[in-house]
N, C-alpha and C. Protein backbone atom coordinates (compact mmCIF):
# COMPACT_ATOMS: atom_id res chain seq x y z
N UNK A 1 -7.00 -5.64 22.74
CA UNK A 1 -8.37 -5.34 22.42
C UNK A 1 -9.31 -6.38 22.99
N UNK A 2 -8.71 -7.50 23.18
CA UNK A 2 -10.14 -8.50 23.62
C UNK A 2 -10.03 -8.26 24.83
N UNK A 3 -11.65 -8.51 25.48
CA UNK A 3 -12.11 -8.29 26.33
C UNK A 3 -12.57 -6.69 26.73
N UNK A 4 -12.69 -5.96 25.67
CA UNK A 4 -12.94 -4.55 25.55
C UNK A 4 -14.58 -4.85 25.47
N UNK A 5 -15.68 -4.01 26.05
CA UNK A 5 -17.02 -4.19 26.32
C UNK A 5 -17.66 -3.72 24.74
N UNK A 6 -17.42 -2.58 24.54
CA UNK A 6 -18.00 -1.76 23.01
C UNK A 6 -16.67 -1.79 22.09
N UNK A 7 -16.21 -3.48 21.82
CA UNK A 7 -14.97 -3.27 20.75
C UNK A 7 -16.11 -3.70 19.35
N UNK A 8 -15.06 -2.50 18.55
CA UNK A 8 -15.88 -2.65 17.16
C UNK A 8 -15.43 -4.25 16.68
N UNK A 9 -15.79 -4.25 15.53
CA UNK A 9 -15.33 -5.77 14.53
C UNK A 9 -14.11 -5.08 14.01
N UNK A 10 -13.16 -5.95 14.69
CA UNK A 10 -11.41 -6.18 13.83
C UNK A 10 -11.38 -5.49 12.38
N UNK A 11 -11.24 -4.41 11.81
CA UNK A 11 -11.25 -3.55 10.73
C UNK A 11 -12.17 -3.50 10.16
N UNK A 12 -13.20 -3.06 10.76
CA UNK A 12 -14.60 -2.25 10.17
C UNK A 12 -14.13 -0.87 10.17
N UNK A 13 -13.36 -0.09 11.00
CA UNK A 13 -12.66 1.40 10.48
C UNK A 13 -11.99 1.86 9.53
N UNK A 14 -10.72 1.01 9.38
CA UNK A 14 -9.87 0.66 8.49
C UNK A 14 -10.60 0.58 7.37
N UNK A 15 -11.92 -0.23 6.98
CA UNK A 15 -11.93 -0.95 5.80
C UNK A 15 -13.74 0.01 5.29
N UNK A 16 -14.19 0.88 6.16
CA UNK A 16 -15.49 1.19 6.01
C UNK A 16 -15.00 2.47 5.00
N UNK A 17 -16.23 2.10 3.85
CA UNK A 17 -15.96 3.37 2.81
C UNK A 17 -15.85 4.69 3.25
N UNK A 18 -14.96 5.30 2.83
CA UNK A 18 -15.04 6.76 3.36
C UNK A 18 -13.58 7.37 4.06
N UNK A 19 -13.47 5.76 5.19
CA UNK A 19 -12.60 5.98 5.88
C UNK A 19 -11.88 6.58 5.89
N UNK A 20 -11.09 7.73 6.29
CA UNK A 20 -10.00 7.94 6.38
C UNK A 20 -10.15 9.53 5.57
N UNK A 21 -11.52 9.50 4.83
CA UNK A 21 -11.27 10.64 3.45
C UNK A 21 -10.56 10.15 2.41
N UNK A 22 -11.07 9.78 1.63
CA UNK A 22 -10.71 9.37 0.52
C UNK A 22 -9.97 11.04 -0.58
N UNK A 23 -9.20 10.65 -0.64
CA UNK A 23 -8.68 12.00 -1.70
C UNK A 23 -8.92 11.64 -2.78
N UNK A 24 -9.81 10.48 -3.67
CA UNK A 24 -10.14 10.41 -5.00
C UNK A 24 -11.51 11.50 -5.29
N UNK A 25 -11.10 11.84 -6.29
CA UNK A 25 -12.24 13.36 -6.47
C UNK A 25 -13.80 12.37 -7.60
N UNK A 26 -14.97 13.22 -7.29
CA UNK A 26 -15.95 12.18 -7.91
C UNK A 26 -15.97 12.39 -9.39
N UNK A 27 -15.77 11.35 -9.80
CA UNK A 27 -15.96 11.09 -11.61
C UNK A 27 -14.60 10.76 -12.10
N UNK A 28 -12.85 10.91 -10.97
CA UNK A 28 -11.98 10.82 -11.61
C UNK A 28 -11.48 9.61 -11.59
N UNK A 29 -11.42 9.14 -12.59
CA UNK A 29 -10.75 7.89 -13.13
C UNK A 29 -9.21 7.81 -11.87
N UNK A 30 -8.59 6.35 -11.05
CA UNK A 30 -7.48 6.74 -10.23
C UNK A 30 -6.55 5.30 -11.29
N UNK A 31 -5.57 5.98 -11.98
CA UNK A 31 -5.08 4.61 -12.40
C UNK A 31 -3.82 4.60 -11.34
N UNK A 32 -3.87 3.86 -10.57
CA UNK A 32 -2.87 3.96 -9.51
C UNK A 32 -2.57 2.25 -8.31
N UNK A 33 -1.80 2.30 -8.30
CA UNK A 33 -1.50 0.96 -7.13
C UNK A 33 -1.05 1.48 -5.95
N UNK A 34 -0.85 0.99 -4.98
CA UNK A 34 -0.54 0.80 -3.49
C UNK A 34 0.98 -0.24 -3.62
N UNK A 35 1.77 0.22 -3.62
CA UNK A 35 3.20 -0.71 -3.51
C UNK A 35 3.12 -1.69 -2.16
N UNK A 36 3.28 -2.54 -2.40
CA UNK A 36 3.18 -3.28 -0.50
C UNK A 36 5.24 -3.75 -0.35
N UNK A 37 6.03 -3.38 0.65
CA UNK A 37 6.92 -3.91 0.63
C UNK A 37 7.62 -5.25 -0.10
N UNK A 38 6.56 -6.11 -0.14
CA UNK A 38 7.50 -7.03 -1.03
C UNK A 38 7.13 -6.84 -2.69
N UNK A 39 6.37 -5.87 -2.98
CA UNK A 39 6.14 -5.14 -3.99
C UNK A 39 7.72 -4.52 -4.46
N UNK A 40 7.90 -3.67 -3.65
CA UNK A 40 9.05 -2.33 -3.93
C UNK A 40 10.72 -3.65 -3.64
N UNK A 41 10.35 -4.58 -2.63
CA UNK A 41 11.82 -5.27 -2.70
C UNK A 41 12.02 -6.44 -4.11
N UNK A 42 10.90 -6.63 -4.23
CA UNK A 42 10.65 -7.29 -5.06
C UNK A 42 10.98 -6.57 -7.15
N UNK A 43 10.98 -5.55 -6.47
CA UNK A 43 11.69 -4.43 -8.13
C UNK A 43 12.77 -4.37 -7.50
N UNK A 44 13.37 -4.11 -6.43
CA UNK A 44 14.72 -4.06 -6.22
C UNK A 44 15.88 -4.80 -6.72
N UNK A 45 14.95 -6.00 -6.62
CA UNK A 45 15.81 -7.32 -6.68
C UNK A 45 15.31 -7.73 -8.22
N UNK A 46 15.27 -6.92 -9.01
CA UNK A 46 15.18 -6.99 -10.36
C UNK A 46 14.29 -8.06 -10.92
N UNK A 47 13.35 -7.50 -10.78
CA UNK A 47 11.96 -7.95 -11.16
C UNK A 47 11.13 -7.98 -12.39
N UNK A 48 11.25 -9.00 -13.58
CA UNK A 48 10.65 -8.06 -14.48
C UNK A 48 9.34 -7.45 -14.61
N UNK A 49 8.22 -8.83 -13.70
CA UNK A 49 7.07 -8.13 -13.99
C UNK A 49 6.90 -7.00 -13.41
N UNK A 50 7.59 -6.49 -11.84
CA UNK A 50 7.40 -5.18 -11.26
C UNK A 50 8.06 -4.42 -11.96
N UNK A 51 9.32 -4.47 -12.64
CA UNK A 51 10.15 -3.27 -13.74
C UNK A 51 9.00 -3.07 -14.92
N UNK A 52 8.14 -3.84 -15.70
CA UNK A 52 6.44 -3.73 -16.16
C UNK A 52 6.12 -2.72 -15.20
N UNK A 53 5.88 -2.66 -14.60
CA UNK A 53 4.63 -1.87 -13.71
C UNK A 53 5.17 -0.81 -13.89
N UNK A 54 6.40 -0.57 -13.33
CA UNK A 54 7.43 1.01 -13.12
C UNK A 54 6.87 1.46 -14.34
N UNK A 55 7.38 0.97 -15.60
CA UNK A 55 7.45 1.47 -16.94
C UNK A 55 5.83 2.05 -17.34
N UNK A 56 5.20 0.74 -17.20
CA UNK A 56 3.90 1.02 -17.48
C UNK A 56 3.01 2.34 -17.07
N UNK A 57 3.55 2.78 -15.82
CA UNK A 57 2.83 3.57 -14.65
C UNK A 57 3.27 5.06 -15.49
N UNK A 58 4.60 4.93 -15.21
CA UNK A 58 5.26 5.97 -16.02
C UNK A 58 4.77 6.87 -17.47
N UNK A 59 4.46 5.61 -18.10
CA UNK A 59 3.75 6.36 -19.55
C UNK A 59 2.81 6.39 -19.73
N UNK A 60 1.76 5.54 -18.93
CA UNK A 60 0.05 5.64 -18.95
C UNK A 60 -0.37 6.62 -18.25
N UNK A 61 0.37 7.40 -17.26
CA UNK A 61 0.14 8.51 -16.94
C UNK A 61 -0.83 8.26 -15.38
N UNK A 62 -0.05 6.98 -14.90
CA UNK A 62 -0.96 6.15 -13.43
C UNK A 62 -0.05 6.95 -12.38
N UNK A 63 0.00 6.50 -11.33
CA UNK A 63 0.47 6.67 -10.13
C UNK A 63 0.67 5.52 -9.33
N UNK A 64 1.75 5.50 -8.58
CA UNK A 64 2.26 4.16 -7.79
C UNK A 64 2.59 5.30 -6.25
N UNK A 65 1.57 4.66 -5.66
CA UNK A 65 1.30 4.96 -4.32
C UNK A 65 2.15 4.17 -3.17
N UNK A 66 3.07 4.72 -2.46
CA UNK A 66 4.04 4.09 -1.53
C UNK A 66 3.71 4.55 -0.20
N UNK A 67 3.41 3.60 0.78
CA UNK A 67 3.34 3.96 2.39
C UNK A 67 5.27 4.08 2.78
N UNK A 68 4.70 5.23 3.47
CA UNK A 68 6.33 5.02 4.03
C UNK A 68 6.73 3.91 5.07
N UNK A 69 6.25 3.78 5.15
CA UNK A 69 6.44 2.19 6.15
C UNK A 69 6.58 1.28 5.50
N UNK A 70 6.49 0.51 4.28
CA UNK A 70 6.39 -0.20 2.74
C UNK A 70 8.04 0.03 3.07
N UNK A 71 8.20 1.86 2.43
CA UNK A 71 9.16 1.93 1.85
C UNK A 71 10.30 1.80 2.85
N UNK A 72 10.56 2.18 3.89
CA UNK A 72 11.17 2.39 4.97
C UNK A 72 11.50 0.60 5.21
N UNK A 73 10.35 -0.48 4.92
CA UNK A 73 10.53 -1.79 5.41
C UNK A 73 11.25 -2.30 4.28
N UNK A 74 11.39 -1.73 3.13
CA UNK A 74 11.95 -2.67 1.76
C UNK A 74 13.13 -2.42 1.58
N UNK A 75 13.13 -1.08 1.69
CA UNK A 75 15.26 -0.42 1.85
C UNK A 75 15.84 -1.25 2.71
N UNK A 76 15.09 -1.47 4.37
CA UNK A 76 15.86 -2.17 5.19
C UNK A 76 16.03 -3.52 5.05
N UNK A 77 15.49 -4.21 3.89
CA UNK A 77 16.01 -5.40 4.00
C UNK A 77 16.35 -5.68 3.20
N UNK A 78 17.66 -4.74 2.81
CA UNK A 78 18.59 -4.98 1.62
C UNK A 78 18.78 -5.67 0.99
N UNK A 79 17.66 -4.52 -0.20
CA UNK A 79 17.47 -5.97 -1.73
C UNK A 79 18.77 -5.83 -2.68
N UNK A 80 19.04 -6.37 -3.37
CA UNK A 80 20.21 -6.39 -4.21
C UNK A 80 20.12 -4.73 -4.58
N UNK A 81 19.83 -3.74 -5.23
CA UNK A 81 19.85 -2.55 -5.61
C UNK A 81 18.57 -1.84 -5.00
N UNK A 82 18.92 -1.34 -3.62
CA UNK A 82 18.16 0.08 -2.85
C UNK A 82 18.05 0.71 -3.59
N UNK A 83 18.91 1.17 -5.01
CA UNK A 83 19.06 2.66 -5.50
C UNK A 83 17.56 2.52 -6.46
N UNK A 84 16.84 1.42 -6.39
CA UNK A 84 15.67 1.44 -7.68
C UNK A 84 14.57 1.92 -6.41
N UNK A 85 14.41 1.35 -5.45
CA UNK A 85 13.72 1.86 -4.30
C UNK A 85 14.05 3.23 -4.39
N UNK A 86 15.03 4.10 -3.99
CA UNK A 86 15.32 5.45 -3.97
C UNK A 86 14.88 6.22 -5.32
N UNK A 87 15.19 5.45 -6.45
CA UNK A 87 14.89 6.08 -7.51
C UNK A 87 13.28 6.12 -7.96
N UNK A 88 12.53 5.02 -7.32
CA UNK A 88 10.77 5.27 -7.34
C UNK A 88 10.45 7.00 -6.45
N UNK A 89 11.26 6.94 -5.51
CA UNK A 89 10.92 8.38 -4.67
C UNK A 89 11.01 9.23 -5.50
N UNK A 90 11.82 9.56 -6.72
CA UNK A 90 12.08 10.34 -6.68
C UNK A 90 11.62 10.94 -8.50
N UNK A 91 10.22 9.59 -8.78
CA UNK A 91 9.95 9.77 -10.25
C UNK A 91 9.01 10.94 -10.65
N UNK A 92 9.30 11.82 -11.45
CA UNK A 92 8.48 12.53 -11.70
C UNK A 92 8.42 12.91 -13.70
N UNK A 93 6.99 13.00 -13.69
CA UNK A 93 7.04 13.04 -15.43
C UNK A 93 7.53 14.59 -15.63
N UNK A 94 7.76 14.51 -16.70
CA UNK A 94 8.01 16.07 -17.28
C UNK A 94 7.33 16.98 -17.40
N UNK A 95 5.91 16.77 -16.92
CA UNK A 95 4.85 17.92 -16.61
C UNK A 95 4.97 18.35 -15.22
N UNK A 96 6.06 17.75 -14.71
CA UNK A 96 6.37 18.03 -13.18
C UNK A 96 4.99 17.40 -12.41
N UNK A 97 4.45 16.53 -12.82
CA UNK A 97 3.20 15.77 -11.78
C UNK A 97 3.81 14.46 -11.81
N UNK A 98 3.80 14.03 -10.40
CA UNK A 98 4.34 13.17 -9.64
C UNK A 98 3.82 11.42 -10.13
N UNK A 99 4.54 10.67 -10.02
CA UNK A 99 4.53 9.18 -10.85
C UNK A 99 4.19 8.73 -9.38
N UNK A 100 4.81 9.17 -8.85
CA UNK A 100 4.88 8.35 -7.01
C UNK A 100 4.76 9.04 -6.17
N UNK A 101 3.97 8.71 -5.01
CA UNK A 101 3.62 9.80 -3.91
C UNK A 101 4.11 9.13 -2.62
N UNK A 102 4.96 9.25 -2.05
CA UNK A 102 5.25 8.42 -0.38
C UNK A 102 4.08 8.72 0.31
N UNK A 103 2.88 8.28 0.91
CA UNK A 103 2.49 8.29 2.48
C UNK A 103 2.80 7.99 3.06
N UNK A 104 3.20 9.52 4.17
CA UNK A 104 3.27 8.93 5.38
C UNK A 104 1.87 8.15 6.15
N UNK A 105 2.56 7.86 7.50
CA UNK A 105 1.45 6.99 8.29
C UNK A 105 0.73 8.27 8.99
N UNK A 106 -0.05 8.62 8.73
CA UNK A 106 -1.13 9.74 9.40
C UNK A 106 -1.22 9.55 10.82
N UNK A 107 -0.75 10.03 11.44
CA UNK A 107 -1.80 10.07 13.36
C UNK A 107 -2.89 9.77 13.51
N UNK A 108 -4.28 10.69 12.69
CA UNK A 108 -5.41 10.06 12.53
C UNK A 108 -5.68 8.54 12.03
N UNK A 109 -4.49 7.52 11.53
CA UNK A 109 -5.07 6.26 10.95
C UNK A 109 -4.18 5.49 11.56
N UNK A 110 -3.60 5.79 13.00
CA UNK A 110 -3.45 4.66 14.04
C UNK A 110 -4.10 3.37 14.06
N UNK A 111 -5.60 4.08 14.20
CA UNK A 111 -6.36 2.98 15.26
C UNK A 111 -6.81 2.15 14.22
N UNK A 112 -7.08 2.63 12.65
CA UNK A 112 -7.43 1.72 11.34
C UNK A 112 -6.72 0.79 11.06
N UNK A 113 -5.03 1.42 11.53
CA UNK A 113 -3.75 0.05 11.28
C UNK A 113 -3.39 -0.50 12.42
N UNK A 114 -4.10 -0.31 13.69
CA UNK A 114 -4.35 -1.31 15.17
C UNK A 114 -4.69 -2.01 14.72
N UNK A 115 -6.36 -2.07 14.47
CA UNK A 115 -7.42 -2.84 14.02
C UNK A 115 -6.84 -3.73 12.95
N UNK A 116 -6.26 -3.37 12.04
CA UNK A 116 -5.71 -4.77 10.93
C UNK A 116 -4.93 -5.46 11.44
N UNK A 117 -3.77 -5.13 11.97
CA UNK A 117 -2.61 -5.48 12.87
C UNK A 117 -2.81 -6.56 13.76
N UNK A 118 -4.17 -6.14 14.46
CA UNK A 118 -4.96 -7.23 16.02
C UNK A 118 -5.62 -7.88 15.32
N UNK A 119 -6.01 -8.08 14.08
CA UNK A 119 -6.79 -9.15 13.01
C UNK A 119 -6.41 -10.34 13.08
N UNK A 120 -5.25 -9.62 12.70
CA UNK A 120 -4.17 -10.75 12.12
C UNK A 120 -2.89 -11.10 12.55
N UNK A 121 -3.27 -11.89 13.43
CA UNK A 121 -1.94 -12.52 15.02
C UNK A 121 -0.47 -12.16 13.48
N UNK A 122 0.17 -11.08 13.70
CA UNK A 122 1.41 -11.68 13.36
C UNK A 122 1.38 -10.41 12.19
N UNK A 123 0.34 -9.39 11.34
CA UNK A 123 0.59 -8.67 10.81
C UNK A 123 1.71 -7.44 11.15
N UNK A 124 2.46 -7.12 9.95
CA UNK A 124 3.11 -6.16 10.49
C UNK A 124 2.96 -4.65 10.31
N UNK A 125 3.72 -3.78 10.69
CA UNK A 125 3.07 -2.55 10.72
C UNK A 125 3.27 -1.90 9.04
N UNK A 126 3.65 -2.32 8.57
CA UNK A 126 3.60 -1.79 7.02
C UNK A 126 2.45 -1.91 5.77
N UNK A 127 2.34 -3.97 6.24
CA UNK A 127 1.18 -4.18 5.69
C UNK A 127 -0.37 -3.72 5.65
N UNK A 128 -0.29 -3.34 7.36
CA UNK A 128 -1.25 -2.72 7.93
C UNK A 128 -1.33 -1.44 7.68
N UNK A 129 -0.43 -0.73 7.42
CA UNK A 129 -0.46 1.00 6.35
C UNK A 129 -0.74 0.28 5.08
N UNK A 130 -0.34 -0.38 4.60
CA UNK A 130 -0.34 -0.56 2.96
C UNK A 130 -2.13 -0.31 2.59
N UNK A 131 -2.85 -1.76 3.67
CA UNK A 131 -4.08 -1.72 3.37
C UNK A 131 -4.96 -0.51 3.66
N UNK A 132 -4.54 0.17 4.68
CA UNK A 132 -5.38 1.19 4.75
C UNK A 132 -5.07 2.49 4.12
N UNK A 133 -4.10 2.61 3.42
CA UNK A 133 -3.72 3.64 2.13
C UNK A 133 -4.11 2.77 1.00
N UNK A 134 -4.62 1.71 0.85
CA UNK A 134 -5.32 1.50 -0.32
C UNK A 134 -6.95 1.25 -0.16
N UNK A 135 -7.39 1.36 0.95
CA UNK A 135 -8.76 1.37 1.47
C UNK A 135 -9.49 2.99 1.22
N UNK A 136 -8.09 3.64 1.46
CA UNK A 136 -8.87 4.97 1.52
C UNK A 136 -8.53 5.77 0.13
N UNK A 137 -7.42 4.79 -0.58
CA UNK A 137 -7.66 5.97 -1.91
C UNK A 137 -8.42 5.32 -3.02
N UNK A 138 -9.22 3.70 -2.57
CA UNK A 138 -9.77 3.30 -3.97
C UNK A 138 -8.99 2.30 -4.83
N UNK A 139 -8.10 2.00 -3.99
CA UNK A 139 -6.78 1.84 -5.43
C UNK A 139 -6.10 0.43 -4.98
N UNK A 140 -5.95 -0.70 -5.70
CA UNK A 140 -5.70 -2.01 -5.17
C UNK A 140 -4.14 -1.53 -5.02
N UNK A 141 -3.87 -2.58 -4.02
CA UNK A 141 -2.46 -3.34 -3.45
C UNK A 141 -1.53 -4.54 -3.91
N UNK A 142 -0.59 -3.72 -4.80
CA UNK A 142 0.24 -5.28 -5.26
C UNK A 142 0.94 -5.95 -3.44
N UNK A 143 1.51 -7.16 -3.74
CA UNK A 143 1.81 -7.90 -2.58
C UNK A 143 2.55 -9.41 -2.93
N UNK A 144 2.90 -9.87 -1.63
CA UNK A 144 3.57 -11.15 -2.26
C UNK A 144 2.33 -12.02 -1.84
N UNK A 145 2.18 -13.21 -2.64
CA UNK A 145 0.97 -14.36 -1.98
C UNK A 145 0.85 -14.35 -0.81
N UNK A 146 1.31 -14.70 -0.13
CA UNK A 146 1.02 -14.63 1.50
C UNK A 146 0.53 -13.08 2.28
N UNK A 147 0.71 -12.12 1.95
CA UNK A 147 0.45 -11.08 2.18
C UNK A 147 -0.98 -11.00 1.78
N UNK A 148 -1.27 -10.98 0.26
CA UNK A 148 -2.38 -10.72 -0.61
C UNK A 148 -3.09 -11.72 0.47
N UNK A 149 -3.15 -12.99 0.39
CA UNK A 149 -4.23 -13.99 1.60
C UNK A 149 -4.77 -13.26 2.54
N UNK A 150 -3.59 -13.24 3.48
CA UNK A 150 -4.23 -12.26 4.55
C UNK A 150 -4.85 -11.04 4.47
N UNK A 151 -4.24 -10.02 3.88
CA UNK A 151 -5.16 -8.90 3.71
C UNK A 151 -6.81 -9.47 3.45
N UNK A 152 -6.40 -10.54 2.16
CA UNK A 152 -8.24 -10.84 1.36
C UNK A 152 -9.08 -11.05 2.27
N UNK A 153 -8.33 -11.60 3.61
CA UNK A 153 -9.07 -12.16 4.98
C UNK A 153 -9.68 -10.94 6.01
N UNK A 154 -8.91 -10.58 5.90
CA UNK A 154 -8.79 -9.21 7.12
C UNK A 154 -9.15 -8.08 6.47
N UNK A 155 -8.92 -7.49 5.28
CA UNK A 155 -9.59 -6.66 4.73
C UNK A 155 -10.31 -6.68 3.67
N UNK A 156 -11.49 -7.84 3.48
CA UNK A 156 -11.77 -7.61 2.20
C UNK A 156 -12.44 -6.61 1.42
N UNK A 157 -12.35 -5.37 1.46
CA UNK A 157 -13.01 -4.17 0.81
C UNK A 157 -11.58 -3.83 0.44
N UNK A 158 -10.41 -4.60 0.17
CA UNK A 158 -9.42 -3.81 -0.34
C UNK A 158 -8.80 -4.88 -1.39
N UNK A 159 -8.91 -4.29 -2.32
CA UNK A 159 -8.36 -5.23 -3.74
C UNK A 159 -7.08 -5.70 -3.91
N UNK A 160 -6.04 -6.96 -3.69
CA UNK A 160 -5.08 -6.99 -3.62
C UNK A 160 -4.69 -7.70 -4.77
N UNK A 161 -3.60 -7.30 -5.40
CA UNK A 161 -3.32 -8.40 -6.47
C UNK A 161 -1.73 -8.80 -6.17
N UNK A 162 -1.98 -10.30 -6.35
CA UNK A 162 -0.69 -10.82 -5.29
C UNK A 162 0.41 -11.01 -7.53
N UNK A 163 1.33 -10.80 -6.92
CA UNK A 163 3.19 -10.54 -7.12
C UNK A 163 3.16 -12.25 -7.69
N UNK A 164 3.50 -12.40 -9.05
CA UNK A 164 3.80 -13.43 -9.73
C UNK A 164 4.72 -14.77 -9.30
């Protein structure tokens, strides 16, 4: 990107309200998080405050929002028990409405997770979905400290709350 004549500012797309279409409907309350990979490896590897969250999400009737790239990056770096990762895919309450939703990485939100990616010498491609599936649904990003930093840097219109 550098040296591009009409380059925008490093995640003004990514991070500008609206972006992307927001699927939060107006007036509805979203009780929901953005999992960031060391979020989801971080319950893997038997976590209590993230096994909190699972539980919590579950009966307050929230939603735990997963990029597939998150999820795809946390399986592969085999946390002590994948099967709690597999088993977030696959939570659903007994009203049959979904606890967890995988996003995929959209085609249309390439250039939003370029733009974070070229921010930040060294971001990777998950983090860079994470923030912009939590830019566009409203909804903060758990993360590990070092993650949460950078995003706060590179995206600050996206709420991160960094992992104990």
């Amino acid at each position: 990107m550098a040296g591009l004549s009409n380059e925008k500012p490093v995640g003004s797309r990514a991070m500008a309200p609206g972006a992307g279409g927001s699927r939060c409907r107006a007036g509805a309350v979203r009780l929901a998080r953005v999992l960031h990979t060391s979020a989801l490896a971080t319950y893997a590897n038997g976590s209590f405050f993230m096994g909190t969250v699972v539980a919590l999400t579950a009966t307050q009737g929230a939603q735990l929002i997963i990029p597939a790239t998150c999820l795809i990056s946390a399986w592969a770096g085999r946390p002590r028990d994948s099967g709690l990762i597999e088993y977030l895919t696959r939570l659903a309450r007994q009203d049959g409405s979904s606890v967890t939703e995988v996003v995929p990485l959209r085609a249309d939100a390439w250039l939003d997770v370029a733009y974070l990616m070229s921010a930040a010498s060294g971001m990777d491609l998950a983090s860079a979905h994470a923030a912009v599936v939590a830019a566009d649904r409203h909804v903060p990003v758990i993360a590990d400290a070092t993650t949460a930093a950078v995003l706060t840097v590179v995206a600050p219109a996206v709420t991160v709350e960094a992992l104990p």
